[in-house]
Protein backbone atom coordinates (compact mmCIF):
# COMPACT_ATOMS: atom_id res chain seq x y z
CA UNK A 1 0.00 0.00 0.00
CA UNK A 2 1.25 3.46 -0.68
CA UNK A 3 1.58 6.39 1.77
CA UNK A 4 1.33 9.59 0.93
CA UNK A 5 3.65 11.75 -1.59
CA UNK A 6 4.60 14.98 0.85
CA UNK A 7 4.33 18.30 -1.11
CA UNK A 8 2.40 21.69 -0.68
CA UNK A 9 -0.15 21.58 1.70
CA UNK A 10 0.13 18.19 3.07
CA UNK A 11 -0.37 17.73 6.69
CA UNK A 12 -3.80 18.14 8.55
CA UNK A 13 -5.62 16.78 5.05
CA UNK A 14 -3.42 13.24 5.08
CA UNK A 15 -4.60 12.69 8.65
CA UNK A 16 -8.09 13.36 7.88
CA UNK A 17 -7.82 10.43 5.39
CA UNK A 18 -6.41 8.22 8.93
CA UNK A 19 -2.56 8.38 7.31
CA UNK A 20 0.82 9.44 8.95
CA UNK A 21 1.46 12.96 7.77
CA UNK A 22 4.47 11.76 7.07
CA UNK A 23 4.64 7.99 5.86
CA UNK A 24 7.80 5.47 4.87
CA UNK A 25 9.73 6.61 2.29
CA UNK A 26 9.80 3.29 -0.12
CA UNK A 27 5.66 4.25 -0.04
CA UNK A 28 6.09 8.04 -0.90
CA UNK A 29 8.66 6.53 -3.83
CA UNK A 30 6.09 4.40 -4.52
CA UNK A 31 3.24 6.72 -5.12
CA UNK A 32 5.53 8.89 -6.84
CA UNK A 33 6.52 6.28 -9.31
CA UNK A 34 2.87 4.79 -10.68
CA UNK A 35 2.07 8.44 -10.49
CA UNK A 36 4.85 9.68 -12.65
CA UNK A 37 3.80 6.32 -14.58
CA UNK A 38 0.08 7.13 -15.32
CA UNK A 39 0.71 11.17 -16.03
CA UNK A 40 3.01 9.81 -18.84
CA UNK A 41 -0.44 7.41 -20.36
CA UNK A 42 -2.77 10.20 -19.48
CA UNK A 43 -0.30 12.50 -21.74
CA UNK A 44 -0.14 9.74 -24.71
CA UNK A 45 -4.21 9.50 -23.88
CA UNK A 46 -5.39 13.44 -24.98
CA UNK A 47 -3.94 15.99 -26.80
CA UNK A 48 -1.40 18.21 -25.99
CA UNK A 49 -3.52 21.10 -24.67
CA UNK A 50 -5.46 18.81 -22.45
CA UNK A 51 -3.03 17.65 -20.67
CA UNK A 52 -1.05 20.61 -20.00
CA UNK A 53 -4.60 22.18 -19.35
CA UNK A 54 -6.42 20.00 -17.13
CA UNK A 55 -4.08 16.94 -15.91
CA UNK A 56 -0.14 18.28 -15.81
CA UNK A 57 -1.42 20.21 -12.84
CA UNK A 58 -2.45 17.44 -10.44
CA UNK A 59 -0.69 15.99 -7.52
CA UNK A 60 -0.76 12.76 -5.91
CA UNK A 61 -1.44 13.45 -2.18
CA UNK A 62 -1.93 9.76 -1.06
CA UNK A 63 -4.11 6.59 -0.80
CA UNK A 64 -6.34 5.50 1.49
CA UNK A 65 -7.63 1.96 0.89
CA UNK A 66 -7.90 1.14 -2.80
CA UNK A 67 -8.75 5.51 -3.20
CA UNK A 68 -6.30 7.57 -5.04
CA UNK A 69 -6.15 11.31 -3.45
CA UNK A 70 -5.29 13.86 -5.98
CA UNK A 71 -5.31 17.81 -5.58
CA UNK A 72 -6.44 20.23 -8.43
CA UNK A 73 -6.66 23.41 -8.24
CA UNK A 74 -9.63 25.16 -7.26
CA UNK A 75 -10.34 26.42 -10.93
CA UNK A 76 -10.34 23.21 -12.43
CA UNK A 77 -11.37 20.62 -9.62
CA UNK A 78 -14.71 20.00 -10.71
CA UNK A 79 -14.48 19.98 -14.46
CA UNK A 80 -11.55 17.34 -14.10
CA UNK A 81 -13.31 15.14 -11.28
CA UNK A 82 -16.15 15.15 -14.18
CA UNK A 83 -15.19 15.03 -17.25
CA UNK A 84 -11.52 12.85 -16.80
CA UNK A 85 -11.84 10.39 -13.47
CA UNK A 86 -12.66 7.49 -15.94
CA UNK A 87 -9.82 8.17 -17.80
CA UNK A 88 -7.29 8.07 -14.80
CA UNK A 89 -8.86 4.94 -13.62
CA UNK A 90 -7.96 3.62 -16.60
CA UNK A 91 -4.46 4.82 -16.76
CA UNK A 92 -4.46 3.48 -13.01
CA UNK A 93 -5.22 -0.10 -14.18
CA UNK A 94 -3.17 0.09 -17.24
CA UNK A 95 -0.39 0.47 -14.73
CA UNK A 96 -0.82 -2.10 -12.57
CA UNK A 97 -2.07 -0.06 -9.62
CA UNK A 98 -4.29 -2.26 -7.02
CA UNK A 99 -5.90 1.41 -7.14
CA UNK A 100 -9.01 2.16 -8.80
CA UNK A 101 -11.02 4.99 -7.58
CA UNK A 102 -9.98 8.96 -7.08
CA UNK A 103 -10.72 11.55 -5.32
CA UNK A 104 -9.97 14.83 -5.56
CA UNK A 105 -8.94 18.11 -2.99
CA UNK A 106 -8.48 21.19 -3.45
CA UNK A 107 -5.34 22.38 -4.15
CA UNK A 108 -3.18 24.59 -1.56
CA UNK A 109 -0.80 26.58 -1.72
CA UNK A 110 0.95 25.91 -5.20
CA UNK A 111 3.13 28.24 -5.79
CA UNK A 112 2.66 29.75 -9.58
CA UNK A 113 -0.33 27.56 -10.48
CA UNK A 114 -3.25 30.12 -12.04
CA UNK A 115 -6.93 29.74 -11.34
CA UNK A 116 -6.56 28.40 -14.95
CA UNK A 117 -4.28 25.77 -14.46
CA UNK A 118 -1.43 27.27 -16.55
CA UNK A 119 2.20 25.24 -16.11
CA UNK A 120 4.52 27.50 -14.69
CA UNK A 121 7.38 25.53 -16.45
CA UNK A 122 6.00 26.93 -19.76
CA UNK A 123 8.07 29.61 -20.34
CA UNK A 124 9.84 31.51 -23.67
CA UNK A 125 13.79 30.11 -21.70
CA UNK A 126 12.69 26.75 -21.47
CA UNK A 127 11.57 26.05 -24.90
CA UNK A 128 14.01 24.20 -26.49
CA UNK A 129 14.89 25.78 -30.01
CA UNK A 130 15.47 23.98 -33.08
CA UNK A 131 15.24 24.81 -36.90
CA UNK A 132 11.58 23.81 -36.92
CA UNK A 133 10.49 25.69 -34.47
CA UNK A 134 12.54 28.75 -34.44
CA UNK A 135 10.57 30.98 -36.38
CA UNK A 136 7.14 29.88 -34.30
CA UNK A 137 9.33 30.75 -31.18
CA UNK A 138 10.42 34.35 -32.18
CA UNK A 139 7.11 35.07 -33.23
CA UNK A 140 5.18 34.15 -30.45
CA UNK A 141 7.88 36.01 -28.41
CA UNK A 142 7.61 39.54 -30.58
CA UNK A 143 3.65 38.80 -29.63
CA UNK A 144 4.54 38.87 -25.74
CA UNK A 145 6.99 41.29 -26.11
CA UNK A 146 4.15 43.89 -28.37
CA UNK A 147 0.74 42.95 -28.10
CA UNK A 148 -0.99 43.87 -31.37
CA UNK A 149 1.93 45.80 -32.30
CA UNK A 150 3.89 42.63 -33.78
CA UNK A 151 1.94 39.93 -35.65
CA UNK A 152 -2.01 39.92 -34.95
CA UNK A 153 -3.87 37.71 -35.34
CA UNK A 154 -0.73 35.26 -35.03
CA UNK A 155 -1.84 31.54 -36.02
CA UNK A 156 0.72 29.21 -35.01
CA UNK A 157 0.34 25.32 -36.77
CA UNK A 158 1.10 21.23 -36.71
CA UNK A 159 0.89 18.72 -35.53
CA UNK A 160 -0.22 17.53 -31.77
CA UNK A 161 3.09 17.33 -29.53
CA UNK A 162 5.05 20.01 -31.29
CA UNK A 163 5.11 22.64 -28.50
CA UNK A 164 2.21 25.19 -29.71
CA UNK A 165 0.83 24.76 -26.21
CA UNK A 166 4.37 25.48 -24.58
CA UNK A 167 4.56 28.94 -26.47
CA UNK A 168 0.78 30.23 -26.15
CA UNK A 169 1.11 28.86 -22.66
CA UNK A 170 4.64 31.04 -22.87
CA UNK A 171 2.90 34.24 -23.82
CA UNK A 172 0.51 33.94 -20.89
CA UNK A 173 3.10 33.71 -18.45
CA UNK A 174 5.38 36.33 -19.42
CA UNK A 175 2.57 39.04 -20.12
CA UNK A 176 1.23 37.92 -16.39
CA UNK A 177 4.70 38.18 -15.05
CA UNK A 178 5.93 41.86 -17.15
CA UNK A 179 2.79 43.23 -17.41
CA UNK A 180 0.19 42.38 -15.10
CA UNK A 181 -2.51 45.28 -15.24
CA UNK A 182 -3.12 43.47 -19.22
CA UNK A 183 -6.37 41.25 -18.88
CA UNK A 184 -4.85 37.91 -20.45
CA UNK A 185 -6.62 34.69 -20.90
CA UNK A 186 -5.48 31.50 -22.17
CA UNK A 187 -7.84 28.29 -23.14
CA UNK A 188 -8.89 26.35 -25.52
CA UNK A 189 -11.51 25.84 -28.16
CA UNK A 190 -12.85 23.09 -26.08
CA UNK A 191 -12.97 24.51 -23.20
CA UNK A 192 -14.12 28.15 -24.79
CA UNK A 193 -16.90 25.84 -26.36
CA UNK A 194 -17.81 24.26 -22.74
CA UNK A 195 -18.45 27.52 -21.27
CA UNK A 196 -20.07 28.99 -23.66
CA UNK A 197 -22.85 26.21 -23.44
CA UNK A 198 -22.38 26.30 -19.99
CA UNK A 199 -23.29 29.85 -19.64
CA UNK A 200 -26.41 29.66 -22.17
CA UNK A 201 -27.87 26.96 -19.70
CA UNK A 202 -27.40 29.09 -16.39
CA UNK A 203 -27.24 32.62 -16.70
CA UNK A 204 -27.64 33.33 -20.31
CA UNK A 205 -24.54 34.56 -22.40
CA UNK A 206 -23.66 38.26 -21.29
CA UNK A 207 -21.13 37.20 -18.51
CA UNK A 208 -19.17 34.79 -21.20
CA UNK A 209 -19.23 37.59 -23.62
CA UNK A 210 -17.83 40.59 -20.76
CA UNK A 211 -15.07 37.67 -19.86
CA UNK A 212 -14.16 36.98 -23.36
CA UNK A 213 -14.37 40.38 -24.83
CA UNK A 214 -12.78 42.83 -22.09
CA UNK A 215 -9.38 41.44 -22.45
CA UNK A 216 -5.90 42.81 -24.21
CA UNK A 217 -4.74 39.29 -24.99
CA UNK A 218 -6.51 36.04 -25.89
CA UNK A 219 -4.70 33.11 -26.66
CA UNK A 220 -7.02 29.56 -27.44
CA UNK A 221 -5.73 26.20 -28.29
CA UNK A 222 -7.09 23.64 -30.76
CA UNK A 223 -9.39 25.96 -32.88
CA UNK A 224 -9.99 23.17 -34.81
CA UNK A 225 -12.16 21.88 -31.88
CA UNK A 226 -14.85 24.82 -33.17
CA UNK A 227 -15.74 22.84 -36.46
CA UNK A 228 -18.87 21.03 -36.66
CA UNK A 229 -20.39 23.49 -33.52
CA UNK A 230 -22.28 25.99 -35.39
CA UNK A 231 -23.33 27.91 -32.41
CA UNK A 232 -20.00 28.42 -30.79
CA UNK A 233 -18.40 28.99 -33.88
CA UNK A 234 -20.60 31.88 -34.53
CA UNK A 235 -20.09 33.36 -30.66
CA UNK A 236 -16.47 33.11 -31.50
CA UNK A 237 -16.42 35.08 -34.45
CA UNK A 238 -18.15 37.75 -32.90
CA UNK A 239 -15.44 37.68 -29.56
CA UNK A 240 -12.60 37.68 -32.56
CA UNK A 241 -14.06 40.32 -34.03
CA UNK A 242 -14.53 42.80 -30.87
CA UNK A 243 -10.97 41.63 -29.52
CA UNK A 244 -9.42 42.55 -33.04
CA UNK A 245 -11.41 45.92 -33.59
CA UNK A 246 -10.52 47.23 -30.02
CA UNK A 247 -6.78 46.31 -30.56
CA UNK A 248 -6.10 43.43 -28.45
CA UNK A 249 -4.08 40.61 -28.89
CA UNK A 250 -5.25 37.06 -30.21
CA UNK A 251 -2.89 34.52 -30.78
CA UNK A 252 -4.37 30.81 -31.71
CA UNK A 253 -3.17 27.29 -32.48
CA UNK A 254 -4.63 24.68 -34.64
CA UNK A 255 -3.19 20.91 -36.39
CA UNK A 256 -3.78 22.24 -39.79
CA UNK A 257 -3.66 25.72 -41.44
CA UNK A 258 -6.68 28.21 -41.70
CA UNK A 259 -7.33 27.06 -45.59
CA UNK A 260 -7.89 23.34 -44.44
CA UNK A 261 -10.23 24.06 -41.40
CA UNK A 262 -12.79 23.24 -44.08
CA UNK A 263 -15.71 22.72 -41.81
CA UNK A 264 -15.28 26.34 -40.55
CA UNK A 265 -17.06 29.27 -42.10
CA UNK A 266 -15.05 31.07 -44.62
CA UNK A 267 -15.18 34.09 -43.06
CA UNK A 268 -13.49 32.55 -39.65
CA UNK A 269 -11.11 31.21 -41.67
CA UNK A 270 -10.13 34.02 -43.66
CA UNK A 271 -10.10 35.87 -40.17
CA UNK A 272 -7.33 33.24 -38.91
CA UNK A 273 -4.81 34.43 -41.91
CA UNK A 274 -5.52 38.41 -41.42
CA UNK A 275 -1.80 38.24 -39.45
CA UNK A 276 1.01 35.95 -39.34
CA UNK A 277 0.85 32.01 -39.90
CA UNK A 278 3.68 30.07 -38.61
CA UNK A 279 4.12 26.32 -39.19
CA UNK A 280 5.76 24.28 -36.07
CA UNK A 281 7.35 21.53 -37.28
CA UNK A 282 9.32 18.31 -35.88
CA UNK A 283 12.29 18.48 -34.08
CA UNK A 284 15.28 17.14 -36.15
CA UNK A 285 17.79 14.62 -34.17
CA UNK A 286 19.69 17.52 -32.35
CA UNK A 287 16.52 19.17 -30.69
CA UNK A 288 15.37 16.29 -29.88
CA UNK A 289 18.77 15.20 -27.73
CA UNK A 290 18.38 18.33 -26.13
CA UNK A 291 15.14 18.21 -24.92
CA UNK A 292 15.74 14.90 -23.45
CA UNK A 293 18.87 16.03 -22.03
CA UNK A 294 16.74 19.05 -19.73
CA UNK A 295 13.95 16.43 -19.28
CA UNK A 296 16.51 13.94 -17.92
CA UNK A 297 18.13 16.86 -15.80
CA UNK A 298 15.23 17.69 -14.28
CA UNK A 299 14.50 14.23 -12.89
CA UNK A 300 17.33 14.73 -11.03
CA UNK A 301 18.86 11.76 -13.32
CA UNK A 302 22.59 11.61 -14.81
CA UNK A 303 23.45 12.15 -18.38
CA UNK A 304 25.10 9.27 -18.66
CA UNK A 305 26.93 8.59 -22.29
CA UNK A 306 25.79 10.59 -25.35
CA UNK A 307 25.14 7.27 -27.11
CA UNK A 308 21.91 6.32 -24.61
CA UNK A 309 20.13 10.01 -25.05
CA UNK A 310 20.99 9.28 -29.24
CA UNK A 311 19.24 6.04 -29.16
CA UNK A 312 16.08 7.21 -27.63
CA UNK A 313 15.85 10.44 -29.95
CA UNK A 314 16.40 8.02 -32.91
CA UNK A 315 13.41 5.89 -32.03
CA UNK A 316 11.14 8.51 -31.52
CA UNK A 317 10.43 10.89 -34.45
CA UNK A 318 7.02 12.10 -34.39
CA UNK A 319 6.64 14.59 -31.80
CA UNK A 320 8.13 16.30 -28.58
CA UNK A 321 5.11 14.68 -26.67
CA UNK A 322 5.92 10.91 -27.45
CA UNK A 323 9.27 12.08 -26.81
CA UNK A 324 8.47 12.94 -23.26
CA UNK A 325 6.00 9.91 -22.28
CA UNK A 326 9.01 7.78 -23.99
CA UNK A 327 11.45 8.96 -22.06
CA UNK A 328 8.69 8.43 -18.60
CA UNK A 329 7.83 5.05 -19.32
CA UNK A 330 12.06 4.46 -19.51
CA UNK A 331 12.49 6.25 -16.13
CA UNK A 332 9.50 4.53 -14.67
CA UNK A 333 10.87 0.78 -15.87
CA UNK A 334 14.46 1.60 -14.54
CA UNK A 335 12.80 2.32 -11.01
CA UNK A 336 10.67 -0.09 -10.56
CA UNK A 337 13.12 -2.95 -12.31
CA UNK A 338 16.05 -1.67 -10.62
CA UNK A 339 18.10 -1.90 -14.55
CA UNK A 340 20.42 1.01 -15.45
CA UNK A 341 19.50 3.53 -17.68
CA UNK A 342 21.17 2.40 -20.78
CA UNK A 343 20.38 1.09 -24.36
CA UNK A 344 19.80 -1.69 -23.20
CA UNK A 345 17.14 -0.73 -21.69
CA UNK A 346 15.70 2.02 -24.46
CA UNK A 347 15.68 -1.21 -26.66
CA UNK A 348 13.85 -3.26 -24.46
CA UNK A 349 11.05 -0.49 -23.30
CA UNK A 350 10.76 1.32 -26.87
CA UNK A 351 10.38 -0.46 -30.07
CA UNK A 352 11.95 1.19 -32.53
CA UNK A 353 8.96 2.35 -34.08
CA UNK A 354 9.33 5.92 -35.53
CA UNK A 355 13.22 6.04 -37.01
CA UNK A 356 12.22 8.30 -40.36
CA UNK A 357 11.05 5.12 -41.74
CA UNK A 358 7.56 4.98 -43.29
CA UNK A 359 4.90 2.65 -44.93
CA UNK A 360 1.94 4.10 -46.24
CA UNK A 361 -1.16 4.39 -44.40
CA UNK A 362 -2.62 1.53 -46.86
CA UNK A 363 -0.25 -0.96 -46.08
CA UNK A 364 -0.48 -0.20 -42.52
CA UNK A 365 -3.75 -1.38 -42.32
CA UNK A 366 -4.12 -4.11 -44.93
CA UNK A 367 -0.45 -5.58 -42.74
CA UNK A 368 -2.54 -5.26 -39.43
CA UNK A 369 -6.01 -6.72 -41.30
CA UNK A 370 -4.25 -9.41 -42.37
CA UNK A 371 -3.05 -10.60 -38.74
CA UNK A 372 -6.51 -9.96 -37.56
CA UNK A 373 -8.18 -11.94 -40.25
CA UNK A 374 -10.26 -9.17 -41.56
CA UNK A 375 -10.40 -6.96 -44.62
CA UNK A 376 -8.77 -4.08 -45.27
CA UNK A 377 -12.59 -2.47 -45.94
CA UNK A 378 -13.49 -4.05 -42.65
CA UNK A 379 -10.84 -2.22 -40.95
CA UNK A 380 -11.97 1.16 -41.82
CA UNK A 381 -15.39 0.32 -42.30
CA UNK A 382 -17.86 0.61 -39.99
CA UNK A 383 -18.28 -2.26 -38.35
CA UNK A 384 -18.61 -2.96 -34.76
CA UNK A 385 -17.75 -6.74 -34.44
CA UNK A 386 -14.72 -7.17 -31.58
CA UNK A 387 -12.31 -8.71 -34.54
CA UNK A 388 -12.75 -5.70 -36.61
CA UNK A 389 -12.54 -3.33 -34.26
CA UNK A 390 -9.88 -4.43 -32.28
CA UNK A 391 -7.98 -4.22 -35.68
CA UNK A 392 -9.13 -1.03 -36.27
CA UNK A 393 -7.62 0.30 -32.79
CA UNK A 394 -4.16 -1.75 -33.41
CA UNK A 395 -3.90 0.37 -37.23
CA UNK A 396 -4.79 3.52 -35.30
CA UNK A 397 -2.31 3.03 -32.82
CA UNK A 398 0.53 1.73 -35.50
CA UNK A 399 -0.25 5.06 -37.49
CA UNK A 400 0.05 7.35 -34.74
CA UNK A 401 3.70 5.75 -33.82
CA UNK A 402 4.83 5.67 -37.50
CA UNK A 403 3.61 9.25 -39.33
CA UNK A 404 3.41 12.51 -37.88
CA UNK A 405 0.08 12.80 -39.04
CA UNK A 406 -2.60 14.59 -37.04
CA UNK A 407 -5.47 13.11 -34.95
CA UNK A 408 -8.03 14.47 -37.40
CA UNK A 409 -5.68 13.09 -40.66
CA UNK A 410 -5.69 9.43 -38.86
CA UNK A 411 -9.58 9.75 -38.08
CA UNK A 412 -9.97 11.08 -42.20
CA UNK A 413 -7.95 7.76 -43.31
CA UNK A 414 -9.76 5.26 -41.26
CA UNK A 415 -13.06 5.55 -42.30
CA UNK A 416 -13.87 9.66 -41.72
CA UNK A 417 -13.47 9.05 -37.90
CA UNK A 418 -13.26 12.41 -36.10
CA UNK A 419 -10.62 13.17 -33.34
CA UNK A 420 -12.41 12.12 -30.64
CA UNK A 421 -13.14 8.90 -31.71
CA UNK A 422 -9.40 8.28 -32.73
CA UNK A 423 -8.56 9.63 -29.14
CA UNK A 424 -10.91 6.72 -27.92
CA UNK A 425 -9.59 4.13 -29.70
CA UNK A 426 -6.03 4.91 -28.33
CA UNK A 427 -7.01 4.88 -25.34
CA UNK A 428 -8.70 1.32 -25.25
CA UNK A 429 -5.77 -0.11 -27.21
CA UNK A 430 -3.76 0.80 -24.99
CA UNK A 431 -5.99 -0.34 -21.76
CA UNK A 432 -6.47 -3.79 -23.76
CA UNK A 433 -2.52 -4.37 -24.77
CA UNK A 434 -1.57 -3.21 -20.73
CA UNK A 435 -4.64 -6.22 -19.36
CA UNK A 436 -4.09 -8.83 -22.69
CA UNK A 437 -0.33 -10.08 -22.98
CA UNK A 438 -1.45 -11.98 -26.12
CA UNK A 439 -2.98 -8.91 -27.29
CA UNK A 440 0.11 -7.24 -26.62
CA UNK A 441 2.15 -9.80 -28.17
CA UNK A 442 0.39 -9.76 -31.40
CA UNK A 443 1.16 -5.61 -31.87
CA UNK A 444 4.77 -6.59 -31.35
CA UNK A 445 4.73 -8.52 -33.92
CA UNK A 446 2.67 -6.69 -36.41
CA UNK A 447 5.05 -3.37 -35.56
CA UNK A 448 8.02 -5.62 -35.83
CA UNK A 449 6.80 -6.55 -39.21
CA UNK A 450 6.20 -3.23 -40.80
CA UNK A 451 9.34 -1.98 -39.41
CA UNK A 452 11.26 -4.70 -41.08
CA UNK A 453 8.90 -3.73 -43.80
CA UNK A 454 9.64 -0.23 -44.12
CA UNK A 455 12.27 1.70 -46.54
CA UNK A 456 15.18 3.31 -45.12
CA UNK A 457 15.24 6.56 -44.75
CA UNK A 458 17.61 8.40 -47.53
């Protein structure tokens, strides 16, 4: 059984919940470990924004029977306890835990943690720079720096993982740090759409508009979220169109440029390009050593040789998110196996997966049908039958580790699925391969296969 992980705030609240305030030390390592553990499949679960949004800011306190404790803070306590305690139940079991219910607190005392949940740690000096990403970086910067005086509206996009988040995050927390008298808000589309339905049901819509409108900066996430929501997307246009008139800042994020948002109106779209557009693109070989070199710092881990950091950027191409939750389910299997942090290791914990070799989509699918028994049509069609769809789940899963394509872009090639449902079926894939070895067994192969499979990469 765990005890509890000490931190801000801890004391009187553990021994309401009959624990030692201050527990053994192999439990707090404990905790800390399938903690660390399931943050790094809730990250690999939702997109980037989510997680920095709504999960990155909660803290194991401490179990009490077979309940997980977690604080949030007060801002986004109940939203999280509603909308994502199935989700870290899941991650809970995927991990092992003999866990399987939370609870949440409210948070205390956390230093540099906004009503809003913003992560302190996102800041303009510790975004690591690289040539794709360079541009996207000094833009969002000059936007900080001048609001509405550099690049406005600035539209930064790519795909999930890239660090969009990090720098709209970024602009947040250095106009709340060198200007604080500017009224800045950061969300995202999801979120802007919540409230706004939110507000229609309570109180009607004039205190979403005043907190959406009376602001010098506004900086939303995942605009792509908006299409296919009439409603919102109209309320939107009209907020973009009262923050632009009466100068203020808007600064936006999205996995595709303004011209492919097709289900969006025109005229939002056309809105989206009035400024700058930036693309952020993958980190080549050398960012990504560096970023895992600060990551592994901050564990409070070694360096070790050159040559371990250089295998684990070479097996993981796609994204600075996969990078990280690579790099935690390492950590997290060197704890709890008591093994070195080597190549060795790397090898055995990350398949070598996404080395700048590709197959097409197609052949993706029609290699996973084929171990499944099924069509290539029954993989993306729409059946529901458990051999099908469990096929369909394993060629979502083998996509997302071998392109750098976007949610959306997966959903489009298997069958017109939209993001969420793609999100979905990573999830249970993942659930299913963590509770089925044979399951898990059977994607080894099939990834093992199309690697072999795969061209070299010139």
């Amino acid at each position: 059984m765990f005890g509890i992980c000490d931190g801000p705030g801890v004391g009187a609240r553990e021994r309401r919940y009959g624990r030692s305030p201050v527990g053994e030390e192999a439990d707090r390592q404990q905790l800390e470990r399938v903690w660390q553990e399931v943050q790094g499949r809730l990250r690999a679960s939702v997109p980037d924004s989510t997680f920095d949004l709504w999960l990155q800011p909660l803290r194991a306190l401490g179990v009490n029977g077979t309940t997980l404790h977690l604080s949030a803070p007060a801002g986004i306590k109940a939203w999280v306890e509603r909308r994502y305690s199935g989700l870290i139940r899941e991650a809970l079991v995927a991990a092992g835990s003999a866990v399987s219910e939370v609870s949440f607190e409210p948070f205390e005392g956390e230093p540099g943690e906004g009503a809003e949940g913003l992560n302190p740690n996102y800041t303009f000096e510790r975004f690591v720079i690289g040539e794709g990403n360079r541009f996207a970086h000094a833009a969002a910067l000059a936007a900080a720096e001048a609001p509405s005086e550099a690049y406005n509206p600035l539209f930064l996009h790519g795909p999930p993982g890239l660090g969009k988040t990090h720098l709209l995050v970024a602009v947040a927390n250095y106009l709340r740090v060198n200007a604080p008298g500017l009224g800045v808000r950061y969300t995202t589309a999801e979120s802007f759409t919540n409230e706004f339905v939110d507000a229609l049901r309570r109180s009607g819509a004039e205190g979403f508009k005043r907190r959406y409108r009376d602001l010098d900066v506004l900086l939303v996430d995942d605009v792509q979220f908006l299409e296919g929501k009439p409603n919102t997307e109209e309320e939107f246009f009209h907020t973009f169109n009262a923050l632009y008139e009466g100068g203020s800042q808007i600064v936006l994020s999205a996995d595709r440029l303004p011209s492919e948002l097709e289900a969006l109106a025109e005229r939002l779209r056309d809105r989206f390009e009035w400024g700058l557009t930036v693309p952020v693109e993958p980190p080549n070989l050398a960012t990504r050593v560096t970023v895992l070199r600060r990551l592994i710092r901050e564990a409070g881990i070694p360096d070790g040789e050159g040559d371990v950091l250089l295998e684990l950027a070479g097996r993981i191409n796609a994204n600075v998110r996969q990078l990280h939750g690579a790099l935690t389910r390492v950590i997290a299997h060197a704890s709890l196996t008591s093994k070195p942090l080597d190549a060795d290791l790397i090898a055995e914990v990350v398949p070598r997966s996404s080395t700048g070799r590709e197959l097409p989509v197609e052949e993706i699918q029609q290699r996973v049908a084929t171990a499944f028994g099924v069509s290539r049509a029954e993989l993306i069609g729409s059946s529901r039958a458990a051999t099908p769809l469990r096929a369909r789940q394993v060629a979502i899963l083998l996509t997302r580790e071998r392109t750098g394509l976007s949610l959306p872009e997966i959903g489009r090639l298997h069958g017109g699925r939209d993001h969420s449902t793609v999100l979905n079926a990573l999830r249970r894939i993942e659930v299913g391969m963590a509770e089925d070895r044979e399951l898990a067994e059977r994607v080894a192969e099939i990834r093992s296969e199309i690697h072999s499979a795969a061209p070299e990469a010139g």
